[in-house]
N, C-alpha and C. Protein backbone atom coordinates (compact mmCIF):
# COMPACT_ATOMS: atom_id res chain seq x y z
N UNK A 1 64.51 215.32 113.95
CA UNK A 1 64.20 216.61 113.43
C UNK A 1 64.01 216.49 111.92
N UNK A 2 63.23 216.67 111.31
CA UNK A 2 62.37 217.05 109.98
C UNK A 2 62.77 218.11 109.11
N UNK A 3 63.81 218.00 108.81
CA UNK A 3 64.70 219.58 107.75
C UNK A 3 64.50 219.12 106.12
N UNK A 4 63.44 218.51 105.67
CA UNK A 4 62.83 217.97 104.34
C UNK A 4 62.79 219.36 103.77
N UNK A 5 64.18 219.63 102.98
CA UNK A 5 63.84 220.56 101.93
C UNK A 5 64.45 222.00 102.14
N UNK A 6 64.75 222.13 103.57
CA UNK A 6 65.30 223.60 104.16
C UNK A 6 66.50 223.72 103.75
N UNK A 7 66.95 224.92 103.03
CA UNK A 7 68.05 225.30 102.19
C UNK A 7 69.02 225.87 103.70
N UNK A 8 70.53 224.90 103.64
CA UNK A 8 71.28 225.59 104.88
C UNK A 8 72.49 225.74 104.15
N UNK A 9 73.24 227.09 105.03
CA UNK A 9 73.97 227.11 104.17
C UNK A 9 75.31 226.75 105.47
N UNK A 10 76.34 226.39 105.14
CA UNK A 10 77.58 226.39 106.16
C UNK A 10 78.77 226.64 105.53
N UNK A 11 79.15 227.51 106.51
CA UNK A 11 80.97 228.14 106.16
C UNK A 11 81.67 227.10 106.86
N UNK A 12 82.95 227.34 105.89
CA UNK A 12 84.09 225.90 106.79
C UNK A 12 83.40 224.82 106.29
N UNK A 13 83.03 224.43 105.32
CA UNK A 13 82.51 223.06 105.10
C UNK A 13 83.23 222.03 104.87
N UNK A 14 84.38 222.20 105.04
CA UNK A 14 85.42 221.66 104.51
C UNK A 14 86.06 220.16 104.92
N UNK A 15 85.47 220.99 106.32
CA UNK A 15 85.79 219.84 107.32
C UNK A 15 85.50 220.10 108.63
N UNK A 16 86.03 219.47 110.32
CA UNK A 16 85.64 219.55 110.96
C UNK A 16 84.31 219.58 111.25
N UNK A 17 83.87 221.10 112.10
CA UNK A 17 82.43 220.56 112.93
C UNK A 17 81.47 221.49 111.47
N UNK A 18 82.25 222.18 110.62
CA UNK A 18 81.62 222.27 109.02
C UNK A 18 81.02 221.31 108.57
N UNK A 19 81.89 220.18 108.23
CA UNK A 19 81.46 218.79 108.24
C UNK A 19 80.51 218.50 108.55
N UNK A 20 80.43 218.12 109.76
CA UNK A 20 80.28 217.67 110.39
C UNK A 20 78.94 218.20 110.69
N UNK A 21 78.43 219.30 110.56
CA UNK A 21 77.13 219.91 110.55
C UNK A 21 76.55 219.62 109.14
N UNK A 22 77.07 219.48 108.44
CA UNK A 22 76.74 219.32 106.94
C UNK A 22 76.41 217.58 106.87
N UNK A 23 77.15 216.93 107.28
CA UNK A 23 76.23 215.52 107.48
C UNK A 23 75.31 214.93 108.15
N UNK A 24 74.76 216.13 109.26
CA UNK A 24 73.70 215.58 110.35
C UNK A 24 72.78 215.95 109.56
N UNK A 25 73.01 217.88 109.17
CA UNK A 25 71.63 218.07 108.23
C UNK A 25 71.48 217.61 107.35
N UNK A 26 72.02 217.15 106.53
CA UNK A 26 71.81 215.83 105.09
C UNK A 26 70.76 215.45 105.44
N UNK A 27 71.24 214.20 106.58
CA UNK A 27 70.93 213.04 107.36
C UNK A 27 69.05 213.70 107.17
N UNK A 28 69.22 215.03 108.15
CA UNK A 28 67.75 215.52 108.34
C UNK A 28 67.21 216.11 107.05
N UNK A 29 67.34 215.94 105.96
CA UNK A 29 66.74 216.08 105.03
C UNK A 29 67.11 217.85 104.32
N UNK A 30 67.87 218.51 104.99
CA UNK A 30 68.42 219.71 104.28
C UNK A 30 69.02 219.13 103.38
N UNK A 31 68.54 220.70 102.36
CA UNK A 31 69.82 220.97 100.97
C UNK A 31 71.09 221.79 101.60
N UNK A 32 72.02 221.09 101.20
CA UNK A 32 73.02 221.78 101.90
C UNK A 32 73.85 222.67 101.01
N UNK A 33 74.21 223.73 101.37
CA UNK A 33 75.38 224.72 100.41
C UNK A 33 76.10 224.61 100.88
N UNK A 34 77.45 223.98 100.65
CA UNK A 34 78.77 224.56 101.46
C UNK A 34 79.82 225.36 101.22
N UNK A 35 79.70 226.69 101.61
CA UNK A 35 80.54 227.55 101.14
C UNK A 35 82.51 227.39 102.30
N UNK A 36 83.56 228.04 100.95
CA UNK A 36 84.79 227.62 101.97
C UNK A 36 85.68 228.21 100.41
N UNK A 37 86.89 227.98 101.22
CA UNK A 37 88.22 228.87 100.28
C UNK A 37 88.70 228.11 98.92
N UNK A 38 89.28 227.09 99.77
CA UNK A 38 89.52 226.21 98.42
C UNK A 38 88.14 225.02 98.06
N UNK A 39 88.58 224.37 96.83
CA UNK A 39 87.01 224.01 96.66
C UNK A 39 87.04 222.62 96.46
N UNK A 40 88.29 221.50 96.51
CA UNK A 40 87.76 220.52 96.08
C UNK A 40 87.60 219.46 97.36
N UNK A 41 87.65 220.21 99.02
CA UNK A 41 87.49 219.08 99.58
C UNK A 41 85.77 219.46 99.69
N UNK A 42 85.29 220.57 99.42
CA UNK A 42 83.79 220.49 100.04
C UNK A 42 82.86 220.43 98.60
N UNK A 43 83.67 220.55 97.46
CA UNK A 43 83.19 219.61 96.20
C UNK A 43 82.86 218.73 96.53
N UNK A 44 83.53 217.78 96.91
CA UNK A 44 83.39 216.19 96.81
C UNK A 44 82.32 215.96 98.00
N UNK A 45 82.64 216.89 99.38
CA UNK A 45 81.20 216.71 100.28
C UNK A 45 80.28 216.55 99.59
N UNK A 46 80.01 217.77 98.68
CA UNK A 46 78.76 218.48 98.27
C UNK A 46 77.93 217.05 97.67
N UNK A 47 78.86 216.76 96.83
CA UNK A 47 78.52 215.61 95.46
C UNK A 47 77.80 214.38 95.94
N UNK A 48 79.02 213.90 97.52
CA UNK A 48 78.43 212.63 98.30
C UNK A 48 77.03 212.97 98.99
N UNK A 49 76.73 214.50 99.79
CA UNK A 49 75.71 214.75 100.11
C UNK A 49 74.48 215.07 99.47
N UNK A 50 74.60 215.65 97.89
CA UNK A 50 73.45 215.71 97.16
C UNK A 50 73.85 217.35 97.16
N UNK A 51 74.43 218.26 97.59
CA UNK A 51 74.32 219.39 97.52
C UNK A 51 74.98 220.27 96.84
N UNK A 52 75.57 221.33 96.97
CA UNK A 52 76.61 222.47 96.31
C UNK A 52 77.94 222.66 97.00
N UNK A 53 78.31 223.67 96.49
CA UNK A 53 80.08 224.17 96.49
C UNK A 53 79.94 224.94 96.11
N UNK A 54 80.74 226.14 97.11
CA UNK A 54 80.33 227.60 96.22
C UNK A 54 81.64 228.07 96.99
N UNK A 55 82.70 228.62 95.86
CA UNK A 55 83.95 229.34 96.61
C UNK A 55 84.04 230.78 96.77
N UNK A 56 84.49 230.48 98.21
CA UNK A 56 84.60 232.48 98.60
C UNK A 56 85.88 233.26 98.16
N UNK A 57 85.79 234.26 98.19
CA UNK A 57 86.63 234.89 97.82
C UNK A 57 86.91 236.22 99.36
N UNK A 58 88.13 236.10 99.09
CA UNK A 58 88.94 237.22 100.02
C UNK A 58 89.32 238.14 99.55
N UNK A 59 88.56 239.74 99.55
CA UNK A 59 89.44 240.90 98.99
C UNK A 59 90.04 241.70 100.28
């Protein structure tokens, strides 16, 4: 599958099947956003994958 360039975004990126969706689409050529609570385990995703980190907030 051919995802050259398609902006995705995933909640829970943190880990598990977050993860875990976030490294197949890499793989397929998405930019990946990974949004999640705390920020430095899907920082460091972001960084190894080429992509972002963006923290949510709970009101």
């Amino acid at each position: 599958m051919d995802l050259q360039g398609v902006p995705v975004i995933i909640t829970g990126g943190a880990s598990g099947l977050g993860e875990g969706a976030a490294r197949v689409l890499a793989a397929a050529g998405a930019k990946i956003t990974l949004l999640d609570l705390p920020l430095e385990k899907p920082e460091a995703l972001a960084v190894e994958l080429g992509g972002i980190a963006v923290r949510l907030q709970l009101k």
